[in-house]
N, C-alpha and C. Protein backbone atom coordinates (compact mmCIF):
# COMPACT_ATOMS: atom_id res chain seq x y z
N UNK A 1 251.91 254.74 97.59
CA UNK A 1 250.92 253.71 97.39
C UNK A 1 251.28 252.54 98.32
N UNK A 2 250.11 252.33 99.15
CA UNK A 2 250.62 251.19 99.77
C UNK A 2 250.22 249.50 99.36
N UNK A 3 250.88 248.78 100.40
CA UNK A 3 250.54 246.90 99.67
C UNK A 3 248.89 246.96 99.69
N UNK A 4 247.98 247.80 100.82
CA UNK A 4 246.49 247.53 100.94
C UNK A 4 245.78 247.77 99.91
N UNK A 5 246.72 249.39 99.10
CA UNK A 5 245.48 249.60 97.86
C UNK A 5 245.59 248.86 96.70
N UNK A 6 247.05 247.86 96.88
CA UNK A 6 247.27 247.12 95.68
C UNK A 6 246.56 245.95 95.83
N UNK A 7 246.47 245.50 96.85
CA UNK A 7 245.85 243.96 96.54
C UNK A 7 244.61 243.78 96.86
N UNK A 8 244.07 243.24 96.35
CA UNK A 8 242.09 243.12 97.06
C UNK A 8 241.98 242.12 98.10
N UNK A 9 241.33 242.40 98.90
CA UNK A 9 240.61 242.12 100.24
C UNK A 9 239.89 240.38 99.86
N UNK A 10 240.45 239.66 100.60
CA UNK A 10 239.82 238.33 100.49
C UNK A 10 239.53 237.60 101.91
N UNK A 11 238.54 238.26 102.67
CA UNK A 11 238.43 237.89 103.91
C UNK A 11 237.94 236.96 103.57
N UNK A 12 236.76 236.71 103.25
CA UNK A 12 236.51 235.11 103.29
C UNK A 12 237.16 233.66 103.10
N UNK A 13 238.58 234.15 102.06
CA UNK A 13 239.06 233.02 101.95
C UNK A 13 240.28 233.29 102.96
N UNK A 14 240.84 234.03 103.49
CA UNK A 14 241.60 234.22 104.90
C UNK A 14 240.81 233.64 105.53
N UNK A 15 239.64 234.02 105.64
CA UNK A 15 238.94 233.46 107.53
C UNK A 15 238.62 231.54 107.22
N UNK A 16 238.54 231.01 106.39
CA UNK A 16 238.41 229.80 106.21
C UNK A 16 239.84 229.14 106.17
N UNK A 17 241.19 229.93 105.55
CA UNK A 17 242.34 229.18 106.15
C UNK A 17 242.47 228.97 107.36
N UNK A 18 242.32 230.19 108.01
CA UNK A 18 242.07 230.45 109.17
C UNK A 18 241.53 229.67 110.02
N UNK A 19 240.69 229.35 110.14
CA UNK A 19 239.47 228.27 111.07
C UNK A 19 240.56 227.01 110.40
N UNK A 20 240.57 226.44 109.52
CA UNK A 20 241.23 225.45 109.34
C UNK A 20 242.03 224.85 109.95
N UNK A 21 242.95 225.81 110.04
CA UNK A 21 244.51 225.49 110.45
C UNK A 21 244.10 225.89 112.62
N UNK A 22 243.16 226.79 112.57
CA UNK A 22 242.87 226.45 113.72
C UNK A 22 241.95 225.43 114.80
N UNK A 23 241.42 224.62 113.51
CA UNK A 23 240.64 223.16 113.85
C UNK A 23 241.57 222.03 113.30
N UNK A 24 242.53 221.98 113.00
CA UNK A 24 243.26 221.26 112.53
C UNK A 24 243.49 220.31 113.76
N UNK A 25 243.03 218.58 112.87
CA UNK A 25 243.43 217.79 114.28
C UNK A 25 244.94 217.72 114.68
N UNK A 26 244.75 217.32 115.89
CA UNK A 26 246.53 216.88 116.68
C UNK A 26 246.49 215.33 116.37
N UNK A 27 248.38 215.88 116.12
CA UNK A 27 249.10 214.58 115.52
C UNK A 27 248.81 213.62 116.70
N UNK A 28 249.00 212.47 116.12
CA UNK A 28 248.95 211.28 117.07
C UNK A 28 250.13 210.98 117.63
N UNK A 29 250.27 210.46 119.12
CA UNK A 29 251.13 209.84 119.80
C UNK A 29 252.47 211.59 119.96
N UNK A 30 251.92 212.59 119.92
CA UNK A 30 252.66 214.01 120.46
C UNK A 30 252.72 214.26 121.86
N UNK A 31 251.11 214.38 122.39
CA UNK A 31 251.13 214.29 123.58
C UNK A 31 251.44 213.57 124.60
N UNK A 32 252.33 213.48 125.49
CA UNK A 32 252.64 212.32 126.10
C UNK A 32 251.43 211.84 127.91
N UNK A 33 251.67 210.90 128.66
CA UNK A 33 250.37 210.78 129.74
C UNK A 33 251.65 211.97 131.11
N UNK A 34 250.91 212.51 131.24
CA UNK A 34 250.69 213.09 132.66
C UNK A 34 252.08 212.20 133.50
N UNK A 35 251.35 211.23 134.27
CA UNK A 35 252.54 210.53 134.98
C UNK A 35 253.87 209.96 134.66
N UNK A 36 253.45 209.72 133.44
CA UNK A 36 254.99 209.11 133.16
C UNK A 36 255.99 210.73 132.74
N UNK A 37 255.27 211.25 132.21
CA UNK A 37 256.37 212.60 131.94
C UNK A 37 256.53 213.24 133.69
N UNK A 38 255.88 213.19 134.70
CA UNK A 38 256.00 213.26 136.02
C UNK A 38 257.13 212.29 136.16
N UNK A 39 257.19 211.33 136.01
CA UNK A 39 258.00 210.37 136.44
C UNK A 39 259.56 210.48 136.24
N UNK A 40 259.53 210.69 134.62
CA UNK A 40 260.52 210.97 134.23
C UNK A 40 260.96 212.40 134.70
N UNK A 41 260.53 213.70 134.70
CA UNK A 41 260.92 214.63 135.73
C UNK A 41 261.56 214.58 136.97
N UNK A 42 260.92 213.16 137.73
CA UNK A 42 261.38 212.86 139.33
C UNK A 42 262.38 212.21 139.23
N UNK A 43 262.75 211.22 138.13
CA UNK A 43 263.95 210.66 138.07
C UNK A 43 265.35 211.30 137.68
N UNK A 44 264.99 212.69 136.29
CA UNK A 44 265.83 213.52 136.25
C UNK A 44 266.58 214.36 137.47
N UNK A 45 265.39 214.91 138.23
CA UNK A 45 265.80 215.36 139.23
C UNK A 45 266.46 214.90 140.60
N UNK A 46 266.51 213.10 140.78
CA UNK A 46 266.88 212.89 141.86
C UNK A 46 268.92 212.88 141.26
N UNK A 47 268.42 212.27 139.22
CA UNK A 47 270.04 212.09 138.96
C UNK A 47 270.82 213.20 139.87
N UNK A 48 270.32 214.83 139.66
CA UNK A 48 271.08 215.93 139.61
C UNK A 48 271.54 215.78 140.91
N UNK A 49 270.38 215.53 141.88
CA UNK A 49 270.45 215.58 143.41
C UNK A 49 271.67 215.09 144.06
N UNK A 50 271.96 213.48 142.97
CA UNK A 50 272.75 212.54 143.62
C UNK A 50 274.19 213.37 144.16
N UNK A 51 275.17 213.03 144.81
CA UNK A 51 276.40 213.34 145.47
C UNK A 51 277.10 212.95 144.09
N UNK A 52 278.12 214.07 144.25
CA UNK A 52 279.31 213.23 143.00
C UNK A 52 279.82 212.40 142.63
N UNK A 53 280.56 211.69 142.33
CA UNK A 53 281.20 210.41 142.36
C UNK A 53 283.26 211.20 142.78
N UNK A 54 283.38 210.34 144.06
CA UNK A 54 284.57 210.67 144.69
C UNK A 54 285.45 210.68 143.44
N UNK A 55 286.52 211.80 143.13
CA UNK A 55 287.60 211.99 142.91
C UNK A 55 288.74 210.51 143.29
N UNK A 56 289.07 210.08 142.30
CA UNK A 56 290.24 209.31 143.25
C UNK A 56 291.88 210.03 143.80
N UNK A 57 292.01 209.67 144.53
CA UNK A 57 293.24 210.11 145.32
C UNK A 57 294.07 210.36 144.52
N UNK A 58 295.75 211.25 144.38
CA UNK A 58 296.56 211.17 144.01
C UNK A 58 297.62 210.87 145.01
């Protein structure tokens, strides 16, 4: 016997969680703007770029 013949079929109330949670608005202040997350990318990447910092002598 499987879980399908045990439980009854409730598409309608599946397909309305469903749509729900897939119209569900977006949180506020998640998305961040375009340039500044650009920005911050270009600045990460020049840190890495930079030359090491000299070893001092022994």
């Amino acid at each position: 016997m499987s879980v399908l013949d045990i439980a009854p079929v409730r598409t309608s109330e599946l397909t309305d969680e469903v749509e729900a949670l897939l119209n569900a608005p977006e949180p506020e202040g998640v998305f961040r703007e375009t340039e500044k997350c650009a920005l911050l990318l270009l600045a990460a990447g020049v840190g890495l770029l930079a030359p090491p910092t000299p070893r001092p002598k022994r």
